[in-house]
N, C-alpha and C. Protein backbone atom coordinates (compact mmCIF):
# COMPACT_ATOMS: atom_id res chain seq x y z
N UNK A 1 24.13 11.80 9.92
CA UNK A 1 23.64 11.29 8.65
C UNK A 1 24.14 12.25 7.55
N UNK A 2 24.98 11.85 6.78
CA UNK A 2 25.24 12.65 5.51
C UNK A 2 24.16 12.45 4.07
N UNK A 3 24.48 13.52 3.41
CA UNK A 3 23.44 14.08 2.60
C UNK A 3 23.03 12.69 1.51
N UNK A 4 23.65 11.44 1.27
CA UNK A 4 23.10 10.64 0.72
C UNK A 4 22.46 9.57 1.22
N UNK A 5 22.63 9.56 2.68
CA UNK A 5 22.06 8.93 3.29
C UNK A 5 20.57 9.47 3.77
N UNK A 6 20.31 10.56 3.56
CA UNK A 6 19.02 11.74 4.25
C UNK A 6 18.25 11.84 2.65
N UNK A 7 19.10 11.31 1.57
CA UNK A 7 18.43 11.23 0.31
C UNK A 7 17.80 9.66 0.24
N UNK A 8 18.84 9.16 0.64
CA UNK A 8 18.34 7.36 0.47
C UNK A 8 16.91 7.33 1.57
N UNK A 9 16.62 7.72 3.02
CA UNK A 9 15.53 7.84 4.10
C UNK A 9 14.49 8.62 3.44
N UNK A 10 14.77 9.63 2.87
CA UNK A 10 13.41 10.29 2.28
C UNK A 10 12.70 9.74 0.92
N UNK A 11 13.43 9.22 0.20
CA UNK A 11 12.96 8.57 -0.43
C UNK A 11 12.33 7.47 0.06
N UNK A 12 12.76 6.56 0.78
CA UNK A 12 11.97 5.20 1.34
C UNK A 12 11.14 5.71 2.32
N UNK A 13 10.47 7.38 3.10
CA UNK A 13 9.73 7.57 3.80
C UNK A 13 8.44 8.36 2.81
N UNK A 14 9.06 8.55 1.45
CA UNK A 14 7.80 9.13 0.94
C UNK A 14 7.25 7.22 0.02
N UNK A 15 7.91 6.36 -0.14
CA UNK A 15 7.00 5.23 -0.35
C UNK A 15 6.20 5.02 0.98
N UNK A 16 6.53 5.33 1.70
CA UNK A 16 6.00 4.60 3.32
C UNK A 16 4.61 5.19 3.70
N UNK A 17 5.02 6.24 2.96
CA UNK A 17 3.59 8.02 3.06
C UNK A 17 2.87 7.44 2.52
N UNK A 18 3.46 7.37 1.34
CA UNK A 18 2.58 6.71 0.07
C UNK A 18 1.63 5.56 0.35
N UNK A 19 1.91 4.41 1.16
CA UNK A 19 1.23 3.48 1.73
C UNK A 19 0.20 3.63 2.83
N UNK A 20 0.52 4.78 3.25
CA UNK A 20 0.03 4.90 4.53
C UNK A 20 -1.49 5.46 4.73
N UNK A 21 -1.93 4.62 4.05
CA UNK A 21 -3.69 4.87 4.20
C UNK A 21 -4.45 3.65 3.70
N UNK A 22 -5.36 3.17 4.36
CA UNK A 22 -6.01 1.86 4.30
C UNK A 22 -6.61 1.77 3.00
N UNK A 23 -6.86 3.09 2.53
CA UNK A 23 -7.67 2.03 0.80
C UNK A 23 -6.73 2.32 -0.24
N UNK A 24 -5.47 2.89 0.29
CA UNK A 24 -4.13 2.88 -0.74
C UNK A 24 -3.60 1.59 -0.23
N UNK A 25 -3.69 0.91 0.40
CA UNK A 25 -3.01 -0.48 0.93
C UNK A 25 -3.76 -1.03 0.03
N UNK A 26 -5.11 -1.22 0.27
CA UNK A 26 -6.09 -2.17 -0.33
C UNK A 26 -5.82 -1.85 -1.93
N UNK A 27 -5.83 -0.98 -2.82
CA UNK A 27 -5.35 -0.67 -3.81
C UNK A 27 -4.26 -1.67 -4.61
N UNK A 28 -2.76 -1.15 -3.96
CA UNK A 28 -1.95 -1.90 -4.47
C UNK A 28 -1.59 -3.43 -4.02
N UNK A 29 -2.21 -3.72 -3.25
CA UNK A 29 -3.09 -5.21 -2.55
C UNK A 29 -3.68 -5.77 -4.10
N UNK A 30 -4.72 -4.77 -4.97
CA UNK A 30 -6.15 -5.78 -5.69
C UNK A 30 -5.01 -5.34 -6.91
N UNK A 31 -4.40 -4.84 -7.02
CA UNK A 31 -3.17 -4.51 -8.46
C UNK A 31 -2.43 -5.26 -8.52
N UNK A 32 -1.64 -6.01 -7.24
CA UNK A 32 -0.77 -6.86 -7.60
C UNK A 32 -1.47 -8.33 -8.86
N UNK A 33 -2.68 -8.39 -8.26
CA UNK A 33 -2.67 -9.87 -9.18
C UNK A 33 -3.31 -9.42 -10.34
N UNK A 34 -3.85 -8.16 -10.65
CA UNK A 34 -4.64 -8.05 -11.95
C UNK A 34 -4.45 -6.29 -12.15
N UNK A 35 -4.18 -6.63 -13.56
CA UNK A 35 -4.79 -4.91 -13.96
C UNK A 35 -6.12 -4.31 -14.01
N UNK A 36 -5.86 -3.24 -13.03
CA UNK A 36 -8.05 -2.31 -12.98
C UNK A 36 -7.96 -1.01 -13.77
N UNK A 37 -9.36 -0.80 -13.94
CA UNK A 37 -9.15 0.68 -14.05
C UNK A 37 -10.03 1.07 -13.08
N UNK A 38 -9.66 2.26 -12.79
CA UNK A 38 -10.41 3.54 -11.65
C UNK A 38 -11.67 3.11 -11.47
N UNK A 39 -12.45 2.57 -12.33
CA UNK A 39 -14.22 2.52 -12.22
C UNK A 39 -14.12 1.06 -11.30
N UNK A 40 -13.54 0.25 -11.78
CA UNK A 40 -13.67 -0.98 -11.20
C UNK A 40 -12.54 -0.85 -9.68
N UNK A 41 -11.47 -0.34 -9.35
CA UNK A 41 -10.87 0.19 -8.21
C UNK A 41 -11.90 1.39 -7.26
N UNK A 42 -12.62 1.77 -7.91
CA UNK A 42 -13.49 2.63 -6.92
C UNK A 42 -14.58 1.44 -6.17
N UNK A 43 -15.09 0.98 -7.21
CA UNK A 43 -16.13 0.14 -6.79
C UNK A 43 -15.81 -0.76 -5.52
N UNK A 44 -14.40 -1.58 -5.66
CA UNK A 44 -13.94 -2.48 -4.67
C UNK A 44 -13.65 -1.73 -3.58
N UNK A 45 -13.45 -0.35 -3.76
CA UNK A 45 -12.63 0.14 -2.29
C UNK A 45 -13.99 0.66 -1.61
N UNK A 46 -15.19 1.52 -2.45
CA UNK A 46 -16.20 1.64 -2.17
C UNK A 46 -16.18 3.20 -1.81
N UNK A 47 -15.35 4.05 -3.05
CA UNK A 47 -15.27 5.45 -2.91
C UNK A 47 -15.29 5.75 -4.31
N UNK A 48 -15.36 7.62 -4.56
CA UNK A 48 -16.39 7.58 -5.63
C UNK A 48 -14.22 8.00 -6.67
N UNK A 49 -14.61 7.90 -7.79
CA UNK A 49 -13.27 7.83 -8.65
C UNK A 49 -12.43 8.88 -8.68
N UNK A 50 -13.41 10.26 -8.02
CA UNK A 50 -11.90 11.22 -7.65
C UNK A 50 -11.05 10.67 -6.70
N UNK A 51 -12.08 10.27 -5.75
CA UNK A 51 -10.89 10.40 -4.84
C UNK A 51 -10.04 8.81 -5.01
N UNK A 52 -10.54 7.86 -5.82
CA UNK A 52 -9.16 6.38 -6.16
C UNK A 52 -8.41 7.39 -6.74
N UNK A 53 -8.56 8.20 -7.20
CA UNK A 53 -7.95 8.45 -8.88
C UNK A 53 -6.56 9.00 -8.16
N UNK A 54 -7.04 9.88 -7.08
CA UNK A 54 -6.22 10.92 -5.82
C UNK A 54 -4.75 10.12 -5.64
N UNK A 55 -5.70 8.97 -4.83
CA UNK A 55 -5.03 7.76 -4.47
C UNK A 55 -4.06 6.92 -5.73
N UNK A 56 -4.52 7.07 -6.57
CA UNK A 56 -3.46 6.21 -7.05
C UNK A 56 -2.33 7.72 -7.92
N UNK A 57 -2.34 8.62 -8.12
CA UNK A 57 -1.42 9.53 -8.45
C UNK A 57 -0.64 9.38 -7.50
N UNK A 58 -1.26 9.33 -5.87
CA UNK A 58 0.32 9.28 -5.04
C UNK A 58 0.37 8.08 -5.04
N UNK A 59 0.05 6.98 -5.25
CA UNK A 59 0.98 5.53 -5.41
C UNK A 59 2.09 5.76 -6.88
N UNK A 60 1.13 6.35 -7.68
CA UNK A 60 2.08 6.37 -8.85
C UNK A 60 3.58 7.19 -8.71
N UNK A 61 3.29 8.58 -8.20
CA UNK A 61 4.24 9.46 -7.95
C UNK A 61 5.68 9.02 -6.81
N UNK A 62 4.82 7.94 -5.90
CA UNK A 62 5.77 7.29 -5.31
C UNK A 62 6.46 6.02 -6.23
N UNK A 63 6.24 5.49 -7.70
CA UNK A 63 6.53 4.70 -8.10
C UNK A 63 5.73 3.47 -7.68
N UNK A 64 4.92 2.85 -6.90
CA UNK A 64 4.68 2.02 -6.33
C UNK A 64 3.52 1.16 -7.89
N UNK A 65 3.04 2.08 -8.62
CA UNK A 65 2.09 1.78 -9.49
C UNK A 65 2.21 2.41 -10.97
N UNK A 66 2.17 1.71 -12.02
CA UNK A 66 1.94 2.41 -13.20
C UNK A 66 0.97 2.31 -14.13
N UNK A 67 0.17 2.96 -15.39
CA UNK A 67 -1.05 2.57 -15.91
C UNK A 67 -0.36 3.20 -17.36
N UNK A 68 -1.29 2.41 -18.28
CA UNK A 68 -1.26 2.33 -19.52
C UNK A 68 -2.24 2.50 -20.11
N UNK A 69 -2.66 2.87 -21.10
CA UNK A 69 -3.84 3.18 -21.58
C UNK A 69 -4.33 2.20 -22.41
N UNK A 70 -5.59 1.41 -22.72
CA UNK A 70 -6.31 0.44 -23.42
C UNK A 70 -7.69 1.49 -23.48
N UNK A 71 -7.47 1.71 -25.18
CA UNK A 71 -8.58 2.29 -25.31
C UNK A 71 -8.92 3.63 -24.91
N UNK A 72 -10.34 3.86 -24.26
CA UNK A 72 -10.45 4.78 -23.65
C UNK A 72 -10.38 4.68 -22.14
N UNK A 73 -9.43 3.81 -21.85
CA UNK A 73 -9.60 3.59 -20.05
C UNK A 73 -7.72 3.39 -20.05
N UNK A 74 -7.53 4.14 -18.51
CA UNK A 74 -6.82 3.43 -17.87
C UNK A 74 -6.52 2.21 -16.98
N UNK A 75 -5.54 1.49 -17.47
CA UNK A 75 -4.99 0.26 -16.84
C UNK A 75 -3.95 0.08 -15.40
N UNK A 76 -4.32 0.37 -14.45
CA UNK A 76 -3.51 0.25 -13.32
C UNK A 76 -2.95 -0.88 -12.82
N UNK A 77 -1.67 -0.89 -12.70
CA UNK A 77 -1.06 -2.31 -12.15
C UNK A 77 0.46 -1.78 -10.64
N UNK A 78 0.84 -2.72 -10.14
CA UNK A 78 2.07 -2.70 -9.66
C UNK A 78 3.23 -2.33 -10.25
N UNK A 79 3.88 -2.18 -9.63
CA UNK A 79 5.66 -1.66 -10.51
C UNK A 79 6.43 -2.79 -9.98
N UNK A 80 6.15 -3.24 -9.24
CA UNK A 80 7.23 -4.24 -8.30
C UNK A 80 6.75 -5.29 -7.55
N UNK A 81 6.95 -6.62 -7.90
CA UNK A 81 6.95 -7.81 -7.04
C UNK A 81 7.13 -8.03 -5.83
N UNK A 82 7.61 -7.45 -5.30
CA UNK A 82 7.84 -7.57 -3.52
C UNK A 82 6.89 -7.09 -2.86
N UNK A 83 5.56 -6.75 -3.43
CA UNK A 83 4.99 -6.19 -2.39
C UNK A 83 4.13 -7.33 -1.67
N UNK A 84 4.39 -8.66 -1.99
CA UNK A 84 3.47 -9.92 -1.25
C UNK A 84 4.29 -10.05 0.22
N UNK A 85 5.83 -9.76 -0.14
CA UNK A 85 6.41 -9.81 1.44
C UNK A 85 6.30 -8.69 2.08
N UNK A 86 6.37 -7.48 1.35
CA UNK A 86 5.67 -6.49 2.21
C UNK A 86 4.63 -6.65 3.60
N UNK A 87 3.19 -6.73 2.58
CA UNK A 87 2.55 -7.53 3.58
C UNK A 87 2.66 -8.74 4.09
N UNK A 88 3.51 -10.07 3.98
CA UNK A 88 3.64 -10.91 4.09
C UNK A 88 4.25 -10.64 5.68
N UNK A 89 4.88 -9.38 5.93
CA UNK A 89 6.28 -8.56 7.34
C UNK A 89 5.00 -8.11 7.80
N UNK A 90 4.07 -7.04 7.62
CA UNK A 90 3.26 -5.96 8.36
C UNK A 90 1.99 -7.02 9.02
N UNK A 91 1.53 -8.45 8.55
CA UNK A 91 1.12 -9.89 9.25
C UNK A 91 1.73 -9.99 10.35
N UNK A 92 2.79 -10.09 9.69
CA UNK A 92 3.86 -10.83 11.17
C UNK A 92 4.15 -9.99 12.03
N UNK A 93 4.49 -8.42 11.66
CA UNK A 93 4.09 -7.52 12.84
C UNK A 93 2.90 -7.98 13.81
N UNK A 94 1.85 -7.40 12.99
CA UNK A 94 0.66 -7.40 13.49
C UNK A 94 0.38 -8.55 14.37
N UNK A 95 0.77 -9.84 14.10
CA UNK A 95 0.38 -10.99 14.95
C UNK A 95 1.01 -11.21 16.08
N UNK A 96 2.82 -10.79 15.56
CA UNK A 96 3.58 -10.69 16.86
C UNK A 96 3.17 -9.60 18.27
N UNK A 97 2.55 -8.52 17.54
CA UNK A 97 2.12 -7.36 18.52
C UNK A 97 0.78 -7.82 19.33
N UNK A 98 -0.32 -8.96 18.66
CA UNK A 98 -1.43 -9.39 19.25
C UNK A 98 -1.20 -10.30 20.49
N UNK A 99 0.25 -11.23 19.64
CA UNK A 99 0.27 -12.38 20.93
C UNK A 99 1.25 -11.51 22.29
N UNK A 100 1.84 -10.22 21.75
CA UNK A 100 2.51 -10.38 23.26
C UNK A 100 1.39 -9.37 24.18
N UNK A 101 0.71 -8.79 23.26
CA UNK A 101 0.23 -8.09 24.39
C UNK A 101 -1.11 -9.38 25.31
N UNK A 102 -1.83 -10.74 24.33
CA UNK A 102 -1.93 -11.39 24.90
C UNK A 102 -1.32 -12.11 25.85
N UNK A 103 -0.19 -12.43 25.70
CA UNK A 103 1.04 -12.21 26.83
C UNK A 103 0.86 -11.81 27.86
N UNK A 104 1.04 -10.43 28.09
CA UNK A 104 0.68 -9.43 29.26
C UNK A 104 -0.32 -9.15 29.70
N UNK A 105 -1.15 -9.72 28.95
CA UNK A 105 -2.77 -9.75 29.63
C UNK A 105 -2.91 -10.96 30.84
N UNK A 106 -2.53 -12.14 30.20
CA UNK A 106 -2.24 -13.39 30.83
C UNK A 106 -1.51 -12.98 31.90
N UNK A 107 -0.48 -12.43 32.04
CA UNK A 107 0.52 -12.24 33.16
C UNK A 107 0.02 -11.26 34.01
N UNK A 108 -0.67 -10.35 33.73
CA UNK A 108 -1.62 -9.20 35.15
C UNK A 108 -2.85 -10.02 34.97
N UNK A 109 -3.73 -11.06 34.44
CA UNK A 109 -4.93 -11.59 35.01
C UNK A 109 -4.58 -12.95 36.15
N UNK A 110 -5.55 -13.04 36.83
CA UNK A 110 -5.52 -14.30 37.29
C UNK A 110 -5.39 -15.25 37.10
């Protein structure tokens, strides 16, 4: 692997980091269709606003999210449209991985 290729992987493994926790999923999940701020993103995830707030600096820092200010609040939204096929792929993982191991259940039971 040469050095722009080990630049192009680390970059697409720190978005991947970046995702890689269930109420940072759920996050840029409730952002895609609407702009929140922190008070109303804490509430839905059901943690107190340091730690969304945590959470969304590394979505932001990964690019995945940006906010604007209205007022005295921040506005959190998506950066990018693709993230419906995102999850639309990590489904189809997930379902493909349910039916085969149903699969192999079927095939060692009686």
């Amino acid at each position: 692997m040469d050095d722009q290729q080990r630049a192009k992987y680390a970059a697409r493994a720190k978005i991947a980091k970046a995702l890689a926790h269930p109420s940072r999923l759920y996050l840029v999940d409730l952002l895609q269709h609407q702009e929140l701020c922190v008070n109303d993103l804490a509430a839905a995830v059901g943690a107190d606003q340091s730690t969304v707030s945590k959470h969304l600096a590394i979505l932001k820092e990964a690019g995945l999210v940006s906010d604007r200010k209205s007022g005295t609040m921040n506005l959190y939204r998506v950066t990018c449209g693709c993230l419906e096929g995102f999850f639309a792929c990590l489904e189809n993982v997930l379902k493909s991985d349910v039916d085969q191991r149903m699969v192999a259940l079927g095939a060692t039971c009686p």
